[in-house]
C-alpha atoms as a PDB file:
ATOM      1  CA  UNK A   1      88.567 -87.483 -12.246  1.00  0.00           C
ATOM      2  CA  UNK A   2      85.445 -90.080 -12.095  1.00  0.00           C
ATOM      3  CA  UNK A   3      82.525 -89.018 -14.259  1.00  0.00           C
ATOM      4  CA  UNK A   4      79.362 -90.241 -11.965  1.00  0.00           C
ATOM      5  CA  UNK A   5      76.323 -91.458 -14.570  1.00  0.00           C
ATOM      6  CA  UNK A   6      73.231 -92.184 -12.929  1.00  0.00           C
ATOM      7  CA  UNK A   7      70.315 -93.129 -15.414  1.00  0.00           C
ATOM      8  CA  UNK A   8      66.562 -92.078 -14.109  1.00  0.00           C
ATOM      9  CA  UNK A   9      63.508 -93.480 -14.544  1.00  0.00           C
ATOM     10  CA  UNK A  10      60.326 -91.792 -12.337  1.00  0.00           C
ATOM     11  CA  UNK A  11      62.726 -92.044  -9.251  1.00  0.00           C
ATOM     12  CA  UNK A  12      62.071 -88.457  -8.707  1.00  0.00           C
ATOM     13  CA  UNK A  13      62.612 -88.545  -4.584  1.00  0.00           C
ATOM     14  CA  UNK A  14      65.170 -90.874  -4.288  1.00  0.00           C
ATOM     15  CA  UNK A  15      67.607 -89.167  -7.185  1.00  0.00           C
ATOM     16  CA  UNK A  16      67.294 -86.294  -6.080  1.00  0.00           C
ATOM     17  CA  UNK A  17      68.456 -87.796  -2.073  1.00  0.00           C
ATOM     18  CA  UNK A  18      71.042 -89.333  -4.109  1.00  0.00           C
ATOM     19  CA  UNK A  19      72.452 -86.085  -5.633  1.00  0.00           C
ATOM     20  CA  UNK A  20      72.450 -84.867  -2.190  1.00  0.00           C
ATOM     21  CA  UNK A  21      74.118 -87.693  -0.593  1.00  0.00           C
ATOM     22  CA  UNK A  22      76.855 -87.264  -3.307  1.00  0.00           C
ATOM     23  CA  UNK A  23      77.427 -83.517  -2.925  1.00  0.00           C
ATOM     24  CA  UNK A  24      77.339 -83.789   0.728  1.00  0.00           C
ATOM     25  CA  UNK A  25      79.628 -86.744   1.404  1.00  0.00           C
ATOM     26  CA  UNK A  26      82.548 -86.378  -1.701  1.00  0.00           C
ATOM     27  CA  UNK A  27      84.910 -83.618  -0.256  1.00  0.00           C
ATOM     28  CA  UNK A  28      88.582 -84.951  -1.815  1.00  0.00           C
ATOM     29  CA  UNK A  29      88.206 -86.314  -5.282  1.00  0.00           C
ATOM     30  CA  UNK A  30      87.299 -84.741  -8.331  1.00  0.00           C
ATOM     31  CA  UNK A  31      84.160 -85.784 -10.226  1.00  0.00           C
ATOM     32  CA  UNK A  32      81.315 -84.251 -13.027  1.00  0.00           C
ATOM     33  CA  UNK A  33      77.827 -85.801 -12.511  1.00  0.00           C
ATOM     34  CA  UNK A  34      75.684 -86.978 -15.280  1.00  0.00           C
ATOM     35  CA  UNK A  35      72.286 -87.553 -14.889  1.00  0.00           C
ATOM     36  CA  UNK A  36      69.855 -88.831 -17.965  1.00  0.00           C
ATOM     37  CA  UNK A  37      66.447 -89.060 -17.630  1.00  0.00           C
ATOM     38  CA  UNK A  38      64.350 -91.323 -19.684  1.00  0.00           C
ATOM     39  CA  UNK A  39      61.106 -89.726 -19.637  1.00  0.00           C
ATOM     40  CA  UNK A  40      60.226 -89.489 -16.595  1.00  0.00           C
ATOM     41  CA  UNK A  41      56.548 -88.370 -15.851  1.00  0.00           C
ATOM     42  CA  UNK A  42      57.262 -87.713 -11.709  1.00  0.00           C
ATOM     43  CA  UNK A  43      58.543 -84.074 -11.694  1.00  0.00           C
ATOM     44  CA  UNK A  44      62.521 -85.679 -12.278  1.00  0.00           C
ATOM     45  CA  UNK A  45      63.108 -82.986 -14.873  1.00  0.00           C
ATOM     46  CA  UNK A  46      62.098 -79.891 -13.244  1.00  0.00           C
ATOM     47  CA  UNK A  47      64.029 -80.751  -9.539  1.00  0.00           C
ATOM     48  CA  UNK A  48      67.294 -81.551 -11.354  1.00  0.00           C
ATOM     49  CA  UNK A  49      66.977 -78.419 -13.339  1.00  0.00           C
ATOM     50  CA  UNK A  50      65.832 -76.717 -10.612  1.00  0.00           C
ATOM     51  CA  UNK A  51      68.067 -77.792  -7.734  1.00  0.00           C
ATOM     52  CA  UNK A  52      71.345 -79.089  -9.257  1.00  0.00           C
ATOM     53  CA  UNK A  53      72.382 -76.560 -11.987  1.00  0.00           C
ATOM     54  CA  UNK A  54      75.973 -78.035 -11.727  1.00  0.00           C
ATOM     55  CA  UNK A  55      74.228 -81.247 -13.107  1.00  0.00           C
ATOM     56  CA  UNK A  56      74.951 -82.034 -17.155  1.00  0.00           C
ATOM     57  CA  UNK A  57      71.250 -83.343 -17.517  1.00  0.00           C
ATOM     58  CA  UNK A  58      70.386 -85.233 -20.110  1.00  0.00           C
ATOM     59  CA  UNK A  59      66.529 -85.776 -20.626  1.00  0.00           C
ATOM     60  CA  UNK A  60      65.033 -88.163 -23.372  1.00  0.00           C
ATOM     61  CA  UNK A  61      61.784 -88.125 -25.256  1.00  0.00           C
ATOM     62  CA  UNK A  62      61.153 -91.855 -24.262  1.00  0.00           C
ATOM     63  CA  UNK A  63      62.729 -94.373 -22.425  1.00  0.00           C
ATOM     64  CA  UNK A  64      65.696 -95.497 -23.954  1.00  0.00           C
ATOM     65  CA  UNK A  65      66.318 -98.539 -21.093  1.00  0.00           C
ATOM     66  CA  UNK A  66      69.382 -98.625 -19.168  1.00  0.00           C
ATOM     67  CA  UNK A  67      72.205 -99.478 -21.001  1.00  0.00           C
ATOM     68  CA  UNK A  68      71.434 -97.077 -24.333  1.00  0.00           C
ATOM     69  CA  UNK A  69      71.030 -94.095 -21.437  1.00  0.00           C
ATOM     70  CA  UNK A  70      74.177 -94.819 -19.711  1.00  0.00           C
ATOM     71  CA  UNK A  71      75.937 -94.615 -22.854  1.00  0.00           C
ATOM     72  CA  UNK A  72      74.713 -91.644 -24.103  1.00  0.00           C
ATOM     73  CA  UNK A  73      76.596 -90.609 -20.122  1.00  0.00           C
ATOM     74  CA  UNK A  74      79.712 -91.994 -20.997  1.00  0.00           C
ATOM     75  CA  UNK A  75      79.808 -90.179 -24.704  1.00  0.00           C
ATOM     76  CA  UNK A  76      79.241 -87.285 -22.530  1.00  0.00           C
ATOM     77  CA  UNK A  77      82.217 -87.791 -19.813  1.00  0.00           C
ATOM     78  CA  UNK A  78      85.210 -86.135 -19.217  1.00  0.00           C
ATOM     79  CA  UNK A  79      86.624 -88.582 -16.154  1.00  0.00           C
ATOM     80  CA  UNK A  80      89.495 -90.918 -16.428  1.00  0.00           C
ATOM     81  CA  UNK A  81      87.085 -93.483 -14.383  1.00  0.00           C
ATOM     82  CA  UNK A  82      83.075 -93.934 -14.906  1.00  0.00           C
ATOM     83  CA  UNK A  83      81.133 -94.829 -12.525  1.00  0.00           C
ATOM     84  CA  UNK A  84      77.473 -96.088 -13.125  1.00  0.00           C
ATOM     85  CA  UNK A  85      75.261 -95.514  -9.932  1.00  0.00           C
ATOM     86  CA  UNK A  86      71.835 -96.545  -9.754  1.00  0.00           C
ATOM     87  CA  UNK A  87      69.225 -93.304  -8.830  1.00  0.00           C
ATOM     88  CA  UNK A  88      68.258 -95.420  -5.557  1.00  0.00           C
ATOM     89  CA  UNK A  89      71.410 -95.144  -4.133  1.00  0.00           C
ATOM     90  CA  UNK A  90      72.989 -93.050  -0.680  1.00  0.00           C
ATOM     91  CA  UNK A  91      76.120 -91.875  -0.307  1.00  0.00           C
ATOM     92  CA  UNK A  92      76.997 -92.077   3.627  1.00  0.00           C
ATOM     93  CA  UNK A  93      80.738 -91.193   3.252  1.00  0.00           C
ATOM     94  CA  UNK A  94      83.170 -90.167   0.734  1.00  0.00           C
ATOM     95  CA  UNK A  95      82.895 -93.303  -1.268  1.00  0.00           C
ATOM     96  CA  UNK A  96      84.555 -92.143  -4.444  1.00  0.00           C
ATOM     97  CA  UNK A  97      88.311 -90.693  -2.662  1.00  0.00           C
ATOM     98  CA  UNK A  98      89.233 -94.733  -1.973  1.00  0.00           C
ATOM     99  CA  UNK A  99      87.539 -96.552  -4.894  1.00  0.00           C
ATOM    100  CA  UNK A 100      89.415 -93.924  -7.012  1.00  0.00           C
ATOM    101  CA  UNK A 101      92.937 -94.575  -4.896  1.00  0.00           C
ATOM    102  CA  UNK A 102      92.263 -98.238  -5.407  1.00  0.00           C
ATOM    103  CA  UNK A 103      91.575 -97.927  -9.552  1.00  0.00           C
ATOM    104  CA  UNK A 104      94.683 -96.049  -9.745  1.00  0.00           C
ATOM    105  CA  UNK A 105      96.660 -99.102  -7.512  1.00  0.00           C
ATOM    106  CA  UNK A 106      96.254-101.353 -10.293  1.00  0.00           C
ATOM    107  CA  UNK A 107      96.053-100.611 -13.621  1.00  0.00           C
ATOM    108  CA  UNK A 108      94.428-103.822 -14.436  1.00  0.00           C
ATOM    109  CA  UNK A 109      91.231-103.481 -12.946  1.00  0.00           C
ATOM    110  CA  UNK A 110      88.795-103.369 -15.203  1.00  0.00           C
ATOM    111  CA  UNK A 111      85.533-102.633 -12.936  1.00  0.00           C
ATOM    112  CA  UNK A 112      85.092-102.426  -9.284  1.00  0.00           C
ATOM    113  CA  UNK A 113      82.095-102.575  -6.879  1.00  0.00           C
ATOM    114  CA  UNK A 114      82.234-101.396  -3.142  1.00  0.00           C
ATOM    115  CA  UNK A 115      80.224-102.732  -1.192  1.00  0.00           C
ATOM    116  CA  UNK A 116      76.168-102.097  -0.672  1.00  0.00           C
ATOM    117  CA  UNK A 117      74.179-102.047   1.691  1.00  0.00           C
ATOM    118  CA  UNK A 118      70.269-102.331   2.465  1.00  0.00           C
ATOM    119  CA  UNK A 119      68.624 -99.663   3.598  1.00  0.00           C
ATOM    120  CA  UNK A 120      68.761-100.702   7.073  1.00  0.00           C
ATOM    121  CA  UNK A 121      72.611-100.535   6.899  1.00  0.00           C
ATOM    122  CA  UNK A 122      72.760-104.023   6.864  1.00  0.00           C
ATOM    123  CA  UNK A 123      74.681-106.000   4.290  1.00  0.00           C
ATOM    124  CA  UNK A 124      73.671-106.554   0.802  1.00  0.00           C
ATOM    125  CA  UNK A 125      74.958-109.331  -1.380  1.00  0.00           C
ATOM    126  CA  UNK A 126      76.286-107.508  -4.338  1.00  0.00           C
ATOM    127  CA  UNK A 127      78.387-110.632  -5.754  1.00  0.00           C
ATOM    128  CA  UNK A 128      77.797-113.082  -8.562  1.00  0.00           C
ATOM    129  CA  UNK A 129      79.209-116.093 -10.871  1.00  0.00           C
ATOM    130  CA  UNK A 130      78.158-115.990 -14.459  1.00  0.00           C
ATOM    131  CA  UNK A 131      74.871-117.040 -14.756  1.00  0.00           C
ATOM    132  CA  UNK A 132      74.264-121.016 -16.536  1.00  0.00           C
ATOM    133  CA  UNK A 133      71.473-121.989 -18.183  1.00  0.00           C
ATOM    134  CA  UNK A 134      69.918-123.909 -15.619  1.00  0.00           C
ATOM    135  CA  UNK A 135      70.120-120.586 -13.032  1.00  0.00           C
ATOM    136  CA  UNK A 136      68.040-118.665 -15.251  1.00  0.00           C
ATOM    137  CA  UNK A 137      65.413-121.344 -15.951  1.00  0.00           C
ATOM    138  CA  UNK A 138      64.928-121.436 -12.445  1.00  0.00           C
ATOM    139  CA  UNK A 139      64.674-117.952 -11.902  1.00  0.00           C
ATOM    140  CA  UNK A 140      61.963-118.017 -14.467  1.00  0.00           C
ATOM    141  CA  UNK A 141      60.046-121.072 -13.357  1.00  0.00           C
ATOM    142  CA  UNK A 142      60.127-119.451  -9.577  1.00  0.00           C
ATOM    143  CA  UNK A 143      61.465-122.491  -8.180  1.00  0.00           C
ATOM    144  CA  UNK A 144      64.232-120.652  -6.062  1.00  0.00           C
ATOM    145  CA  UNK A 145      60.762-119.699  -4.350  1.00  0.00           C
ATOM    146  CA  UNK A 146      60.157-123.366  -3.331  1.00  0.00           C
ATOM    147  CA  UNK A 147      63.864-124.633  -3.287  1.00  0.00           C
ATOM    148  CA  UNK A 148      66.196-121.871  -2.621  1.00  0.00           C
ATOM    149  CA  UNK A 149      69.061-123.562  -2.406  1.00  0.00           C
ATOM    150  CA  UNK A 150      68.666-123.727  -5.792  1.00  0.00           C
ATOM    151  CA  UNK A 151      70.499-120.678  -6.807  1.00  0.00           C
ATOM    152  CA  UNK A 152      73.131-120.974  -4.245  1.00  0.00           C
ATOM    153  CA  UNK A 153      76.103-120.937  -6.998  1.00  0.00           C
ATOM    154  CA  UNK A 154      74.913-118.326  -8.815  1.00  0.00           C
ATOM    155  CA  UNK A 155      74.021-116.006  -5.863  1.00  0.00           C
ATOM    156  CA  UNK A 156      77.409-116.668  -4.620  1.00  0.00           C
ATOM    157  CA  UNK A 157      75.994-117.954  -0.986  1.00  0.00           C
ATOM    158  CA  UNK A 158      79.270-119.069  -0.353  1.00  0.00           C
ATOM    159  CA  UNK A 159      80.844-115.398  -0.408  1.00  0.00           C
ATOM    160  CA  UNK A 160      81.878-116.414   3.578  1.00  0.00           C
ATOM    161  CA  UNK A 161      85.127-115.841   5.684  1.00  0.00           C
ATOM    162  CA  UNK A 162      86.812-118.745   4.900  1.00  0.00           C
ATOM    163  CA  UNK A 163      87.474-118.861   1.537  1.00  0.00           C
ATOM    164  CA  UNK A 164      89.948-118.149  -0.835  1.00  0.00           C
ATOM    165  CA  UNK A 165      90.729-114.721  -2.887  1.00  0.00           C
ATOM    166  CA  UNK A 166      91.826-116.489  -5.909  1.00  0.00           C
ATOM    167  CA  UNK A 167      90.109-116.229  -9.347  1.00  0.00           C
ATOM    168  CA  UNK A 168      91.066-118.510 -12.233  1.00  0.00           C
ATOM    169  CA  UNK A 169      89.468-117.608 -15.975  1.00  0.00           C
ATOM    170  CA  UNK A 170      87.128-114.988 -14.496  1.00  0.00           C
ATOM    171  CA  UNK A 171      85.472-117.612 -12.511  1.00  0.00           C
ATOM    172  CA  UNK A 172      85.682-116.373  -8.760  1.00  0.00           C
ATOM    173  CA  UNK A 173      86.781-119.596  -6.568  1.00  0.00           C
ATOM    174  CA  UNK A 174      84.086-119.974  -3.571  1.00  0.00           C
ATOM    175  CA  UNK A 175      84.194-118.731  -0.339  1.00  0.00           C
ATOM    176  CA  UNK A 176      84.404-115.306  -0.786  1.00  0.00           C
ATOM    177  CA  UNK A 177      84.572-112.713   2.025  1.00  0.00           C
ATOM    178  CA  UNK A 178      82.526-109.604   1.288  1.00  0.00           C
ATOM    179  CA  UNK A 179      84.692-108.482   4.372  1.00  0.00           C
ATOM    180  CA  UNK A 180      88.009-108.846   2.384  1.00  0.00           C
ATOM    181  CA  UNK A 181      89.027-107.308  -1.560  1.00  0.00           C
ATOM    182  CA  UNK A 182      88.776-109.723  -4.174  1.00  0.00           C
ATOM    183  CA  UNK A 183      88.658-110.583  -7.600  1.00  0.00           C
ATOM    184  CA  UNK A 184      85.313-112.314  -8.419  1.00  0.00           C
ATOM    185  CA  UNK A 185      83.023-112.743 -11.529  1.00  0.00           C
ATOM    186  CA  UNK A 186      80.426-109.786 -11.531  1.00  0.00           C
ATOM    187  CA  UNK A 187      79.247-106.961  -9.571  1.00  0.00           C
ATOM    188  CA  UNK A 188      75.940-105.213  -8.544  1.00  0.00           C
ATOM    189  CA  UNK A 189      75.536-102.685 -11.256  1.00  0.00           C
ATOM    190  CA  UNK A 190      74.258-100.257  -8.476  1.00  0.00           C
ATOM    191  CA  UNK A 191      77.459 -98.868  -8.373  1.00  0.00           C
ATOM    192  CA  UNK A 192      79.557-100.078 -11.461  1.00  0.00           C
ATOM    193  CA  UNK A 193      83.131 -98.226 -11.490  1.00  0.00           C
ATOM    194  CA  UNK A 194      85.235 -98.822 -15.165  1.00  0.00           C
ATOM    195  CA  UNK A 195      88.500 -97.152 -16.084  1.00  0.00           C
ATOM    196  CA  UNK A 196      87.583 -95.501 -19.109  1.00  0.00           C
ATOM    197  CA  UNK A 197      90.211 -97.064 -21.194  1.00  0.00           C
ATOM    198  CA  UNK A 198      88.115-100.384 -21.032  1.00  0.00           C
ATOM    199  CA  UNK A 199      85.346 -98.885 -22.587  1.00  0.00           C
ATOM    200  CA  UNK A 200      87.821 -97.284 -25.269  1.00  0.00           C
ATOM    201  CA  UNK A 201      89.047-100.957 -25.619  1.00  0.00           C
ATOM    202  CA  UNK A 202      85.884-103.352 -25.622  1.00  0.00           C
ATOM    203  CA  UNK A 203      83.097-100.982 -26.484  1.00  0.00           C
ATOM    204  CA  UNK A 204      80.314 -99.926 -24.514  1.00  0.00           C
ATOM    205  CA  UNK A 205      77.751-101.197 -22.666  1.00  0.00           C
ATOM    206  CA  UNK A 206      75.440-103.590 -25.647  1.00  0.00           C
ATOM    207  CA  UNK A 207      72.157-101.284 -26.150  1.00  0.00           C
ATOM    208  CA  UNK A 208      70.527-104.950 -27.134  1.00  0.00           C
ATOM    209  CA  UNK A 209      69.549-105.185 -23.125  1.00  0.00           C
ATOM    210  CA  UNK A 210      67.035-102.918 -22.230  1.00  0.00           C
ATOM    211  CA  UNK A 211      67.530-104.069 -18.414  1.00  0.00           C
ATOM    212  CA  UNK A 212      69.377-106.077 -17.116  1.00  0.00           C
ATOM    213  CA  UNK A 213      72.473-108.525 -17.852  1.00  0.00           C
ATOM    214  CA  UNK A 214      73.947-105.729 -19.754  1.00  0.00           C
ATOM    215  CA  UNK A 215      76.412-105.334 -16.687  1.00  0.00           C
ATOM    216  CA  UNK A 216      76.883-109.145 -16.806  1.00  0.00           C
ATOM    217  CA  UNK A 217      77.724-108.814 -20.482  1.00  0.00           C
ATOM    218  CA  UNK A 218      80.050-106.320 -19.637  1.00  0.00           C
ATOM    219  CA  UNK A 219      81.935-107.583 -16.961  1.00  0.00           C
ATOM    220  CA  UNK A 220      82.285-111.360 -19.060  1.00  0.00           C
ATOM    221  CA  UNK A 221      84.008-109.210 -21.790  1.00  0.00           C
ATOM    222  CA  UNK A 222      86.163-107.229 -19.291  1.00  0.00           C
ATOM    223  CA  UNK A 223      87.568-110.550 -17.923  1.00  0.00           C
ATOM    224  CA  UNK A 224      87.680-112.150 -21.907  1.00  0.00           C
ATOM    225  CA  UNK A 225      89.871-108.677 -22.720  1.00  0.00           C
ATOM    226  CA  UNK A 226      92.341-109.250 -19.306  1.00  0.00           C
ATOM    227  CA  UNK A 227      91.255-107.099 -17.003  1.00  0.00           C
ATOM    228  CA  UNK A 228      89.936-107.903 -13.418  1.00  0.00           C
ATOM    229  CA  UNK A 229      86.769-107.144 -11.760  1.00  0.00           C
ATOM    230  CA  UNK A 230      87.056-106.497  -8.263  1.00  0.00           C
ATOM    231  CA  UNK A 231      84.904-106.334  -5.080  1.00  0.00           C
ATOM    232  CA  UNK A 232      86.146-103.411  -2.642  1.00  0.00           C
ATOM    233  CA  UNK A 233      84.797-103.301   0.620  1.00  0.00           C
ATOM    234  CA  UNK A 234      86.595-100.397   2.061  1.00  0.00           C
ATOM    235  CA  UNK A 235      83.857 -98.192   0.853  1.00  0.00           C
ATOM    236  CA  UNK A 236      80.042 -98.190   1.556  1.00  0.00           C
ATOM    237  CA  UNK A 237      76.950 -97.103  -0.178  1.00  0.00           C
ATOM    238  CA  UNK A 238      73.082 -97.564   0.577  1.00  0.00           C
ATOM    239  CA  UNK A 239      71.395 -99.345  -1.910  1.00  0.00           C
ATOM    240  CA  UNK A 240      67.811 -99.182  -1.694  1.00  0.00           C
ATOM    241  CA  UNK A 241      67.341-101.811  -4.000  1.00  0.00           C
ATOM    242  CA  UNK A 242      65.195-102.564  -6.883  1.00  0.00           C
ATOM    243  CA  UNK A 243      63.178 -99.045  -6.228  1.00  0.00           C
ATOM    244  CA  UNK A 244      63.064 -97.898 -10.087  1.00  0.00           C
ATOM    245  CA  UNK A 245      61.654-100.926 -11.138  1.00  0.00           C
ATOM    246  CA  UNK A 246      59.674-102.555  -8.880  1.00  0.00           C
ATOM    247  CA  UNK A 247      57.210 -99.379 -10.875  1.00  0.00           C
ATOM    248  CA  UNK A 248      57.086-101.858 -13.591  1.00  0.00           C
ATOM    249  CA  UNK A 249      54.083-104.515 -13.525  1.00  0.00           C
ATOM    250  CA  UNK A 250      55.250-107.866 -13.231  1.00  0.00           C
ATOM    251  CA  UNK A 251      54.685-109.266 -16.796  1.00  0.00           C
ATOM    252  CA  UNK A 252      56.822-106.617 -18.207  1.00  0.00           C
ATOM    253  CA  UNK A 253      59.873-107.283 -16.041  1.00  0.00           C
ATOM    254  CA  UNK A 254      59.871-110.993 -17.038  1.00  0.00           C
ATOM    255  CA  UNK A 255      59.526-110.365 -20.587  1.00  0.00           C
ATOM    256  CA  UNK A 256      62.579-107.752 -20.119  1.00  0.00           C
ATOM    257  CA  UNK A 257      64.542-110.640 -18.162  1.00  0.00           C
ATOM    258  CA  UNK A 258      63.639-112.971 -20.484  1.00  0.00           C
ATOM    259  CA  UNK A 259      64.515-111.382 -23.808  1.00  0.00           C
ATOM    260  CA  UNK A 260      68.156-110.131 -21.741  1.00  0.00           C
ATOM    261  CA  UNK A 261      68.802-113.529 -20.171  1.00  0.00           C
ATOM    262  CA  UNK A 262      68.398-114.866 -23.882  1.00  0.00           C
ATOM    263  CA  UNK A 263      70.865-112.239 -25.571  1.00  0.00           C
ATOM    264  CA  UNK A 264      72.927-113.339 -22.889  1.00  0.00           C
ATOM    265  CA  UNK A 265      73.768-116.826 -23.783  1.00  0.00           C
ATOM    266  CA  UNK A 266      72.813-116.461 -27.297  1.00  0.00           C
ATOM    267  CA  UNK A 267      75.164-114.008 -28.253  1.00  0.00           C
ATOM    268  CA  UNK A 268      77.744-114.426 -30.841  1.00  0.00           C
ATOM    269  CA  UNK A 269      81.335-114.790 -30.217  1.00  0.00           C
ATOM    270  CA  UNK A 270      82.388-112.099 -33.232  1.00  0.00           C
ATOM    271  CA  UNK A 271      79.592-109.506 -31.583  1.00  0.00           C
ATOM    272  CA  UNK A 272      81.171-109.221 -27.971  1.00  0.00           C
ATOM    273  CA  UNK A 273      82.594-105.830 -28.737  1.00  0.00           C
ATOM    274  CA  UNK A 274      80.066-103.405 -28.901  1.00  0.00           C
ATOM    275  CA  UNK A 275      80.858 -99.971 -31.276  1.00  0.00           C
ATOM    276  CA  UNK A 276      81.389 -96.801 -28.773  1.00  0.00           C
END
């Protein structure tokens, strides 16, 4: 069984399409769905409570940030498999019946992300290397803006046809093909899929990050511990990315980058695993 998890943040319209989406499109495999709201002042609490009674609904005081709220999910889950699904999300088929057939292929994947797509149905790089130093200081100095070339190894822009599947060290070779299955660094965490035994294994997600790089984190310790993460393409979603932020003004979501991107590379060695 997968446990779906989907943390909420004033994303009242587009959870609630998501729920939908989910119910509509999952016909073969067997799942529970999780949602936990974190305050939410759009209406979020009354539409899940009043239009998906088969939800477990989980609704905070104050917002907790992402990874502390997806946590309290996975406390809360029964499912062999957790998945992690952004509110901004569309299911347009039954995603979850070959991600779940994969997972159970190989017992040493750790996490696995299908692939995404924009909201015009086009593709969506969902793909990255570790960050470095020097990636982050760009992001923050908005020179990608000027030179955006830049960030071409840490965007992966050379996820193409002709490259090779191989991963050495949990450092994807380039050329991937987001056409082809393969083992690479990190995935989107718009739809974040972990056998559950990982989390028994390594922790959970670290409740240091309020947004963002916790999924980073996660999957660096997944490949330190021997699993795999793995890109899937042979099942879709819509991701209609960035929606539950992009609420925030702009100040805050650097400060939030910044304080994550330096818990990121300043973290101990001895604090990787993070208590359940």
């Amino acid at each position: 069984m997968i446990s779906i998890i989907i943390v909420s943040w004033n994303t009242r319209n587009l959870l609630k399409k998501c729920l939908e989406s989910i119910f509509t499109h999952v016909r073969d495999a067997q799942y529970e769905v999780i949602v936990i709201d974190n305050a939410s002042q759009d209406g979020t609490v009354e539409m899940v409570r009043g239009d998906f009674p088969n939800v477990k609904f989980i609704a905070n005081d104050k917002n907790l940030g992402f990874a502390k709220a997806n946590n309290q999910g996975i406390r809360e889950a029964h499912g062999e498999y957790i998945l992690l699904l952004n509110p901004d999300t569309e299911f347009i088929e039954d995603a979850l019946t070959p991600v779940l057939r994969k997972m159970e292929s190989d017992e040493k994947i750790g996490v696995l992300g299908c692939k995404l797509l924009n909201s015009d149905k086009t593709l969506q790089p969902s793909v990255r290397r570790f960050p470095r130093k020097r990636d982050v200081a760009i992001i923050l100095l908005k020179l990608h803006k000027l030179f955006p070339s830049l960030l071409d190894h840490y965007l992966a822009r050379g996820f193409s046809a002709k490259g090779s599947p191989r991963c050495e060290a949990g450092r994807p070779a380039s050329g991937w093909d987001y056409s082809r299955e393969q083992e690479v660094g990190q995935v989107m965490g718009a739809f974040f899929l972990v056998r559950k035994e990982v989390f028994d294994k390594i922790g959970f997600l670290d409740e240091r990050y309020f947004i963002w790089f916790e999924e980073v984190d996660f999957c660096r310790r997944v490949w330190q511990y021997g699993w795999k993460v793995v890109y899937y393409p042979n099942a879709s979603i819509v991701h209609h990315h960035g929606q539950s932020f992009a609420q925030a003004q702009t100040w805050q979501k650097q400060l939030w980058f910044f304080h994550s991107a330096w818990r990121y590379f300043f973290k101990g060695e001895r604090d990787d695993t993070v208590e359940n």
